[in-house]
Protein backbone atom coordinates (compact mmCIF):
# COMPACT_ATOMS: atom_id res chain seq x y z
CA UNK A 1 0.00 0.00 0.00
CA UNK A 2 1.10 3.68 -0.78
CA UNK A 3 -0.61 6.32 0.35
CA UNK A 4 0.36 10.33 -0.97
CA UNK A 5 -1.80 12.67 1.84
CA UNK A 6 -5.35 10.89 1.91
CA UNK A 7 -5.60 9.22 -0.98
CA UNK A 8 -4.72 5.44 -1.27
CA UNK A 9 -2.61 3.59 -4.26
CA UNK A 10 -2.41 -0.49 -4.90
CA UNK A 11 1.32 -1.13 -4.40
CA UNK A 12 0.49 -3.70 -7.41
CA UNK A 13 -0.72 -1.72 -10.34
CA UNK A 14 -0.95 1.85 -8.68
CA UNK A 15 -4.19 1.86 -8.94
CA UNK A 16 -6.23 4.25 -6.66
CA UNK A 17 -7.82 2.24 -4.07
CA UNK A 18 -11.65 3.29 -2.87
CA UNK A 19 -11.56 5.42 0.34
CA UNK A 20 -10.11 4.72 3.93
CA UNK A 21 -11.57 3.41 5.92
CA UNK A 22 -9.66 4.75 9.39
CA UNK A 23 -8.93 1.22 10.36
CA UNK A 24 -5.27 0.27 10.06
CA UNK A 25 -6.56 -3.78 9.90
CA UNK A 26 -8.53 -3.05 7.38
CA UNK A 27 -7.78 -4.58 4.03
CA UNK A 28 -8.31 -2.74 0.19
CA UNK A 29 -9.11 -4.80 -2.33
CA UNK A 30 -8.05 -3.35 -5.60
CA UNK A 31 -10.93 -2.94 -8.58
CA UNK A 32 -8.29 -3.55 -11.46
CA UNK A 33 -5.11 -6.14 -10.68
CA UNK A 34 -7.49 -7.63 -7.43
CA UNK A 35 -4.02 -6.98 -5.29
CA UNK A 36 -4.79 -6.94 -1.47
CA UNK A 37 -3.73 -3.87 0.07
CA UNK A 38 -3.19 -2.92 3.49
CA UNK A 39 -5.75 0.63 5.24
CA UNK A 40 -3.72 3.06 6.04
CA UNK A 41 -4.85 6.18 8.54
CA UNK A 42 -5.47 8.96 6.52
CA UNK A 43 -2.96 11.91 6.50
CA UNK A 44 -3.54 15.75 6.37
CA UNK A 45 -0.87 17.73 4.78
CA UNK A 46 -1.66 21.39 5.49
CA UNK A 47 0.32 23.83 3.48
CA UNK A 48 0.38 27.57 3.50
CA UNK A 49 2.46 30.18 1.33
CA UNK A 50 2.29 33.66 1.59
CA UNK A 51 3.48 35.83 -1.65
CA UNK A 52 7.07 36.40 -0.67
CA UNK A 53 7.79 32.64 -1.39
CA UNK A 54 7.78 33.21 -4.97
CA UNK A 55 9.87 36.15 -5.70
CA UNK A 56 8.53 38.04 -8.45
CA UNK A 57 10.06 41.62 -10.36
CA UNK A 58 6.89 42.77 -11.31
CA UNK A 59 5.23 42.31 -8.09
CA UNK A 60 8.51 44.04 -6.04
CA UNK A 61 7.56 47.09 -8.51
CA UNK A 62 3.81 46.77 -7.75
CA UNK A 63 2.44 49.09 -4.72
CA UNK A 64 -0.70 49.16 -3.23
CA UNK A 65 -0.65 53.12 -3.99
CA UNK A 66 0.43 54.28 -7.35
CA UNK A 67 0.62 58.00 -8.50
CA UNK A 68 0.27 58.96 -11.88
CA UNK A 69 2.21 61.84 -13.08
CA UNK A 70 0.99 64.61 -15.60
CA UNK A 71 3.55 62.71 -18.34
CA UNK A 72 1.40 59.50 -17.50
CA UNK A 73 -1.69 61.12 -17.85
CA UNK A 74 -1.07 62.81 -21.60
CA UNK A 75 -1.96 59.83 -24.15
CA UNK A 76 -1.84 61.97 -27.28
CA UNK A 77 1.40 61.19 -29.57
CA UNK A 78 3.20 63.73 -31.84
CA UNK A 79 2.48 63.72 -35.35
CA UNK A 80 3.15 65.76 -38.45
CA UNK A 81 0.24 68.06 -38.82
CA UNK A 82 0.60 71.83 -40.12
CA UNK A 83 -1.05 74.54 -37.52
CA UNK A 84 -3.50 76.37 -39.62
CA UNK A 85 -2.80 79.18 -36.69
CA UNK A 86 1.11 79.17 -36.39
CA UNK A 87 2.40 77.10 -38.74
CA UNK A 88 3.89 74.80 -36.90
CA UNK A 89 4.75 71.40 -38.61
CA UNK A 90 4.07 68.85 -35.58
CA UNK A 91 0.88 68.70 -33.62
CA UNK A 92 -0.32 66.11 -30.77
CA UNK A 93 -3.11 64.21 -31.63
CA UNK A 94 -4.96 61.06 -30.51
CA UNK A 95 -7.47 59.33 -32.51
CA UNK A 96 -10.86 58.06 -31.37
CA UNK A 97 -14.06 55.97 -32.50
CA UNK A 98 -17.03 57.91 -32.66
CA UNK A 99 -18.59 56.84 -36.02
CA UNK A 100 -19.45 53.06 -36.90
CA UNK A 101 -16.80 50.70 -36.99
CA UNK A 102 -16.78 50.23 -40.98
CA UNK A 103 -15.87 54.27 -41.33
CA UNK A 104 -12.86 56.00 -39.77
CA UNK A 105 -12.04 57.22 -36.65
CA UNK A 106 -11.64 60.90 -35.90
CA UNK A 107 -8.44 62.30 -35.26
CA UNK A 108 -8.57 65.39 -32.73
CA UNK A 109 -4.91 67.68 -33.36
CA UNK A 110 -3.93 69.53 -30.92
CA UNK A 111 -1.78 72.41 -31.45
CA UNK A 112 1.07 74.12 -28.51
CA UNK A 113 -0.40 77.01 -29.39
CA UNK A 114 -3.70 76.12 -28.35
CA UNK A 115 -5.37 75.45 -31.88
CA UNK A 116 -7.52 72.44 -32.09
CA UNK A 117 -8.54 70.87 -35.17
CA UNK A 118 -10.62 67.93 -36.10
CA UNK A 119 -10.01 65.55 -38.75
CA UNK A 120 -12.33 62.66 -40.22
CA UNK A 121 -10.99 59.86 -41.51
């Protein structure tokens, strides 16, 4: 008989054996090679981890509180896009969905100067 925490195995075929009974006299008789196997007590195997057991980078760099600076706030990229007001040659812009998905998105500029411009795709 081998037994891994409560469960039961036919030293034969390694077959798992039907429950425990508790008694240690007790014999198992195995449903596929008919091998007689010995009860054993059943066995608790409590186990506890706690999240510093598995080291991690990304969870070191993870905090409970995070603060979000004005640099990870701003999601607009820089593009090349005349000003109609100044003239410059590269505007933010950022892009968004507001028509039906078989028709382009709109692109909203946005100029240093303050200038805003929308574009339909």
């Amino acid at each position: 008989m081998s037994a891994i925490g409560s469960l039961i195995f036919c030293t034969d075929c390694g077959n798992l054996l039907d429950e425990s009974t508790g008694d240690a006299t007790a014999i198992l008789l195995c449903n596929v090679c008919g091998a007689r196997n010995k009860d054993a007590l059943p066995k608790t195997i409590v186990s506890q981890s706690k999240p510093s057991d598995f080291p991690s980078i990304l969870r070191a760099k993870r905090s409970a509180v995070q603060t979000l600076t004005a640099a990870d706030k701003k999601t607009e990229a820089l593009g090349q896009h005349t000003c109609a007001k100044c003239g410059r040659k590269e505007m933010y812009f950022t892009t968004v969905q507001l028509r039906s998905a078989d028709e382009g998105s709109t692109v909203f500029y946005t100029c240093v100067c303050g200038y805003k411009e929308t574009v339909q795709n």
